[in-house]
C-alpha atoms as a PDB file:
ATOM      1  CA  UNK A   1     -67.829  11.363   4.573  1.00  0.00           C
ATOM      2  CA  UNK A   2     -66.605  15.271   4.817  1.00  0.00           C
ATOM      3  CA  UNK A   3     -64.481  15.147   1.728  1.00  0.00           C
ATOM      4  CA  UNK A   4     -64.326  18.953   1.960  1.00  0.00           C
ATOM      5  CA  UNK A   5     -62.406  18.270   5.726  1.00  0.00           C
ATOM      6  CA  UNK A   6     -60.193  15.942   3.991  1.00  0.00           C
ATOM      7  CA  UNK A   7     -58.895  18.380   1.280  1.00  0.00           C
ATOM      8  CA  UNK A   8     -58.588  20.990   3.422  1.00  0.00           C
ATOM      9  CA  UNK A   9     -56.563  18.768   5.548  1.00  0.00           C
ATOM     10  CA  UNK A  10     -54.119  17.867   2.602  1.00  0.00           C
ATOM     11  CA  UNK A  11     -53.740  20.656   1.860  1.00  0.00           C
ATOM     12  CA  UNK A  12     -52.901  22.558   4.994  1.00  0.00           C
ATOM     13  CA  UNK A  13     -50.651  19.113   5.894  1.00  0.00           C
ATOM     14  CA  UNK A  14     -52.137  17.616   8.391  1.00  0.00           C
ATOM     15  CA  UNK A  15     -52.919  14.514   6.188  1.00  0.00           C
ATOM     16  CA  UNK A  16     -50.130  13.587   3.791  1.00  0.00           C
ATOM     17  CA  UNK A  17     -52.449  11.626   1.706  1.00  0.00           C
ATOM     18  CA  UNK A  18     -55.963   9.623   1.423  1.00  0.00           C
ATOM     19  CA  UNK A  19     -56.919   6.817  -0.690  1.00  0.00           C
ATOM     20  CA  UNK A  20     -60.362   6.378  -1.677  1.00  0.00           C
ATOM     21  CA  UNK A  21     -62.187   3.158  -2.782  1.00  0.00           C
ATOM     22  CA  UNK A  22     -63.235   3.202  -6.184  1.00  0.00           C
ATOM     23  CA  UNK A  23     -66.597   3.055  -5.053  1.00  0.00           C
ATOM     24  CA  UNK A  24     -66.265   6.188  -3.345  1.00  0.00           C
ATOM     25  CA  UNK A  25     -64.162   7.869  -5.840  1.00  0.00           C
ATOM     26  CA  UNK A  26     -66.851   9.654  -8.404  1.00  0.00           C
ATOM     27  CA  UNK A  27     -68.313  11.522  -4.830  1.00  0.00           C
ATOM     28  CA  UNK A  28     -64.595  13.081  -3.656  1.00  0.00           C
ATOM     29  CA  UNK A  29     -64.388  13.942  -7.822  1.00  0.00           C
ATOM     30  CA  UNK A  30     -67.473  15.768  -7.109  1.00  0.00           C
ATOM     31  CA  UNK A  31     -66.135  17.908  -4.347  1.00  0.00           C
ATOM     32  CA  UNK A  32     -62.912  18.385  -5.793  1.00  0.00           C
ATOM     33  CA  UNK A  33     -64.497  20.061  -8.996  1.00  0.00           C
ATOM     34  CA  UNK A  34     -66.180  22.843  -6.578  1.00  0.00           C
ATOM     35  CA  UNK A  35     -62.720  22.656  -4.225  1.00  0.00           C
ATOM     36  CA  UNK A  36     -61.275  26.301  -4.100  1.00  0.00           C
ATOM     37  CA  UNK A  37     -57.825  25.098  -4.171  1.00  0.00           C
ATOM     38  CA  UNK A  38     -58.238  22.104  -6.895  1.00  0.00           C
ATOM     39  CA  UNK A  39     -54.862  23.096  -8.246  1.00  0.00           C
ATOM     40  CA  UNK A  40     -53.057  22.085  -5.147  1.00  0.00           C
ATOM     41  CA  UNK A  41     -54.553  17.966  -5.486  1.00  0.00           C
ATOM     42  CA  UNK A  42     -52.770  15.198  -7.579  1.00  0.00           C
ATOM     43  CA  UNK A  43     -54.565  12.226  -7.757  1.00  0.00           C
ATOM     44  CA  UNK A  44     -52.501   8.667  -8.503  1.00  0.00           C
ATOM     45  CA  UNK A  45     -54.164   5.831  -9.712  1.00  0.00           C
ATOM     46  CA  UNK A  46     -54.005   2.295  -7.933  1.00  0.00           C
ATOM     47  CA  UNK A  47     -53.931  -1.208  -9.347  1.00  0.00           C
ATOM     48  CA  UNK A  48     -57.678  -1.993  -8.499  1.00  0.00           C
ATOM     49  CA  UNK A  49     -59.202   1.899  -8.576  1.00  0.00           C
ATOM     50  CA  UNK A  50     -58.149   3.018  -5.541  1.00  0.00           C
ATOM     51  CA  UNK A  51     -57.041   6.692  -5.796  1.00  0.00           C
ATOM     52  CA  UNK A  52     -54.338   8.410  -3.951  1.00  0.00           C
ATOM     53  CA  UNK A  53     -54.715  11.622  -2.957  1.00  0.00           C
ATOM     54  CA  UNK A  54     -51.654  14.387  -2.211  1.00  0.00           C
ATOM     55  CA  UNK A  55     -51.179  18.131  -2.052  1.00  0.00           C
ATOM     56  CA  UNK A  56     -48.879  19.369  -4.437  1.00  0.00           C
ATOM     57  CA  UNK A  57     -47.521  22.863  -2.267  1.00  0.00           C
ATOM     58  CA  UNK A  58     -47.861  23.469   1.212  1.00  0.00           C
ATOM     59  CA  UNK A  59     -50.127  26.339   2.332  1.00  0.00           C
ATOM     60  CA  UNK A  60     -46.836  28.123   3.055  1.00  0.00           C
ATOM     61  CA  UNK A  61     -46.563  28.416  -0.745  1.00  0.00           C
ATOM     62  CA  UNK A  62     -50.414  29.280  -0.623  1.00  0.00           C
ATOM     63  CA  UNK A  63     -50.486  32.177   1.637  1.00  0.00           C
END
């Protein structure tokens, strides 16, 4: 999986959000510690693990 592709896609809005299994969850943790733009990622907790994934500005605000 190209976590990395899927950040940058939150972030930019293409993708709204992405939920990861929680057995996938410690690798997109992983990436998002060496992400660039970290500070633009909120991640909600699930009943069951599952994580939700969302970008908290726009790159508008980024730019």
């Amino acid at each position: 999986m190209d976590y990395q592709k899927i950040l940058d896609q939150l972030v930019s809005g293409e993708i709204k959000e992405y939920e990861v299994k929680p057995e996938d969850a410690f690798e997109l943790q992983k990436t998002i510690r060496n992400y660039g733009k970290r500070q633009y990622i909120t991640g909600r907790a699930k009943r069951g693990g599952s994580i939700v994934y969302t970008a908290t500005n726009t790159g508008k605000q980024m730019m």
